[in-house]
Protein backbone atom coordinates (compact mmCIF):
# COMPACT_ATOMS: atom_id res chain seq x y z
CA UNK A 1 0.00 0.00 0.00
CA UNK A 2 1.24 3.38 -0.96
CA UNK A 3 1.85 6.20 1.61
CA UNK A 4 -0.13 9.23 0.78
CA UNK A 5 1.39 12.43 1.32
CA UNK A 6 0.27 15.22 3.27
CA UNK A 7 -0.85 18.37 1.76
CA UNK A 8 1.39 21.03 3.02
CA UNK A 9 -1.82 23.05 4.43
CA UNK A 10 -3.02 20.29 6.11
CA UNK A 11 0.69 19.64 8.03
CA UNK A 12 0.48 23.86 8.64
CA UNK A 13 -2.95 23.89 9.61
CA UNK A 14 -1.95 21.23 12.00
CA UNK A 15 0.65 22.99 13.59
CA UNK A 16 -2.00 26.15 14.54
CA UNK A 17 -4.13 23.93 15.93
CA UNK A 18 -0.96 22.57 18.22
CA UNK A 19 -0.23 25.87 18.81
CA UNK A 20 -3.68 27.10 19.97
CA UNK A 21 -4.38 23.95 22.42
CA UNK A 22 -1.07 25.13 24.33
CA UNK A 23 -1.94 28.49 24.25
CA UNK A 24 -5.44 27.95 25.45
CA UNK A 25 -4.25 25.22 28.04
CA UNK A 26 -1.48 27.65 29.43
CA UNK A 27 -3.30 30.99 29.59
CA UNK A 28 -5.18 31.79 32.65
CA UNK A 29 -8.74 33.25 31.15
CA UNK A 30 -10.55 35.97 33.97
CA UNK A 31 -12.23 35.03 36.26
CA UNK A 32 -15.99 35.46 35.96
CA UNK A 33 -16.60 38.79 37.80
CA UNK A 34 -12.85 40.01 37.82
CA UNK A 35 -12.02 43.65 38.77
CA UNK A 36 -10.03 43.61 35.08
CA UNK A 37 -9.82 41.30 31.89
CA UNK A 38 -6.72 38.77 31.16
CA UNK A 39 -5.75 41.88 28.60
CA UNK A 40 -5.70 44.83 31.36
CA UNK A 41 -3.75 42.20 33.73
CA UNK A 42 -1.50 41.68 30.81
CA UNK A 43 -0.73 45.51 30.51
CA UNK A 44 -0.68 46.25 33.86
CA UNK A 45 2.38 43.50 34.22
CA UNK A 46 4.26 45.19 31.39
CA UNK A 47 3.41 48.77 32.53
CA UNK A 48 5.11 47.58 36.03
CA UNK A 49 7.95 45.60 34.33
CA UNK A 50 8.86 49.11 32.05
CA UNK A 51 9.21 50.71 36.26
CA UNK A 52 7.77 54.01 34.84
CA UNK A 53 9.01 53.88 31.35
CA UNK A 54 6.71 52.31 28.90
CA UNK A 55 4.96 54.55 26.52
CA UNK A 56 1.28 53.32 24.56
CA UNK A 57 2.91 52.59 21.60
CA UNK A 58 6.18 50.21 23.13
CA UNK A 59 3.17 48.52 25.46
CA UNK A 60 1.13 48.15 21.82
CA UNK A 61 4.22 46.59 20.42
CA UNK A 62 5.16 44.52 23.79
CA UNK A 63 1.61 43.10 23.59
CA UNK A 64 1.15 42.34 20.18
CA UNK A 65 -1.56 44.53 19.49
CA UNK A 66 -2.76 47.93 17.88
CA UNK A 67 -2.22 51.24 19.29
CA UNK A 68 -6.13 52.19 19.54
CA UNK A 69 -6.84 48.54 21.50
CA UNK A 70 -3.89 49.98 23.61
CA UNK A 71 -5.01 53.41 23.59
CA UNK A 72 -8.75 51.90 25.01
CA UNK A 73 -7.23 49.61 27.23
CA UNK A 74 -5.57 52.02 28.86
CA UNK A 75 -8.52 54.31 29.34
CA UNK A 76 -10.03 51.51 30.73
CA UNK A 77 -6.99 51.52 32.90
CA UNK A 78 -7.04 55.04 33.67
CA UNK A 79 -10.89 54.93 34.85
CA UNK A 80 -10.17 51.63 36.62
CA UNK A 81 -7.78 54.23 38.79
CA UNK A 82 -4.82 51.62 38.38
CA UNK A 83 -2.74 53.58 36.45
CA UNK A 84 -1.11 57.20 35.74
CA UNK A 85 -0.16 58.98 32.81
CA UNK A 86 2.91 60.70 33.03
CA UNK A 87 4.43 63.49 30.60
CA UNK A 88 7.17 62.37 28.96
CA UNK A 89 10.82 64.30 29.07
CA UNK A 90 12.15 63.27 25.87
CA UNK A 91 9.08 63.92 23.76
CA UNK A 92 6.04 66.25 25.24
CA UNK A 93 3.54 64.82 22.69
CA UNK A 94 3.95 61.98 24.81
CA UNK A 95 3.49 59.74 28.33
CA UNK A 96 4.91 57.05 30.14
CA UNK A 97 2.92 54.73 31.72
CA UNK A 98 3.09 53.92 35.30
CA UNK A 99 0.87 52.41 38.07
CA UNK A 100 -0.47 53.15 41.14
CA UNK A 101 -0.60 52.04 44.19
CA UNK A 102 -4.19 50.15 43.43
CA UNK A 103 -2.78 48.71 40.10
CA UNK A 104 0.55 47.33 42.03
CA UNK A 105 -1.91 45.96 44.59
CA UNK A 106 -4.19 44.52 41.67
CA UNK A 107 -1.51 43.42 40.29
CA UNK A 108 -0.32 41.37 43.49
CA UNK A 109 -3.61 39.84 44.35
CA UNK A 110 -3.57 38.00 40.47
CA UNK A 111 -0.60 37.53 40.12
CA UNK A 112 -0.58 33.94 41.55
CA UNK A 113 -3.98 33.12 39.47
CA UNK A 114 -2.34 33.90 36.63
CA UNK A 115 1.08 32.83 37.19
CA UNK A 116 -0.29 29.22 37.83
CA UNK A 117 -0.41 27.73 34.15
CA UNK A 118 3.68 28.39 34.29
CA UNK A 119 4.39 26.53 37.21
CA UNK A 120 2.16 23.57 35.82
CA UNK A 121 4.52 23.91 32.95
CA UNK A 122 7.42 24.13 34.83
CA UNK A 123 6.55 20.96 37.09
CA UNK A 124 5.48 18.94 34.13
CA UNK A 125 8.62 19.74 31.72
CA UNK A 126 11.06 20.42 34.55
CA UNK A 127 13.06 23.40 34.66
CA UNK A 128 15.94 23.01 31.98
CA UNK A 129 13.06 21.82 29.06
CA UNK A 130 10.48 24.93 29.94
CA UNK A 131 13.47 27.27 30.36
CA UNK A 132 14.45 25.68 26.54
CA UNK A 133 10.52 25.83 25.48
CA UNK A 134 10.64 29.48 26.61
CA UNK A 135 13.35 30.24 25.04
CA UNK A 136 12.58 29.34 21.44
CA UNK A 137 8.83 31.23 21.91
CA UNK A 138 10.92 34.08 23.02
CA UNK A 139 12.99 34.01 19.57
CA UNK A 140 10.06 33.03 17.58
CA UNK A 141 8.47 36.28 18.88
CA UNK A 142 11.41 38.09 18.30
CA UNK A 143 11.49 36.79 14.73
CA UNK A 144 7.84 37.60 14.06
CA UNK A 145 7.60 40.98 15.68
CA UNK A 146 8.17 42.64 12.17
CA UNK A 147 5.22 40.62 10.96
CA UNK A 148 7.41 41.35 7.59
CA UNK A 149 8.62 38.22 6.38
């Protein structure tokens, strides 16, 4: 009996789907209820990690998403009271992005929730095969953040 070939779609179409089942088994969605969405959580973690320096458009480009999600995100933010816009020094038509003393203690009441898909990870791989697995996402990333390819 002859092997049949698989159609190269098929073999790509099969690596999304591989893809999306570890994204969606490793992401932490919100809670029902939550003060703020996976999304504003996911800002609020960069804004902190930038300690004061992010601006809209290096969180829109840090997140993989548009500048007017970002810009309504961050309203969202703003309204929530979790974080301040500051004035830039280098360029007055713009801000940095920092948070307040509610969005750092947001920030440390979810963390754990949504920490807790990585440390599943981390106990099911072990350390040296995550750190590896993290790795190459981190340089796939870094390889698709032109999106010009």
């Amino acid at each position: 009996m002859e092997k049949k070939e698989i159609p190269e779609w098929i073999r790509h179409m099969e690596m999304i789907e591989s893809i999306r089942l570890f994204s969606n088994l490793y992401t932490q969605k919100t809670p029902k209820g939550a003060f703020c969405t996976a999304q504003e959580v996911d800002a609020l973690f960069r804004i902190e990690l930038g300690h004061g320096s992010l601006s809209p458009y290096e969180l829109s480009i840090q997140m993989g998403v548009s500048k007017p999600l970002v810009s309504r995100l961050l309203e969202g933010l703003t309204e929530k009271a979790l974080i301040e816009k500051k004035a830039s020094e280098s360029d007055r038509r713009s801000y940095r992005l920092d948070l307040t003393v509610k969005g750092r203690e947001t920030l440390e009441s979810t963390y754990y929730y949504f920490i807790e898909p990585l440390e599943r990870l981390e106990k099911k791989l072990g350390k040296d095969q995550c750190s590896e697995l993290l790795r190459l996402i981190a340089l796939a990333n870094t390889k698709n953040d032109s999106k010009q390819d």
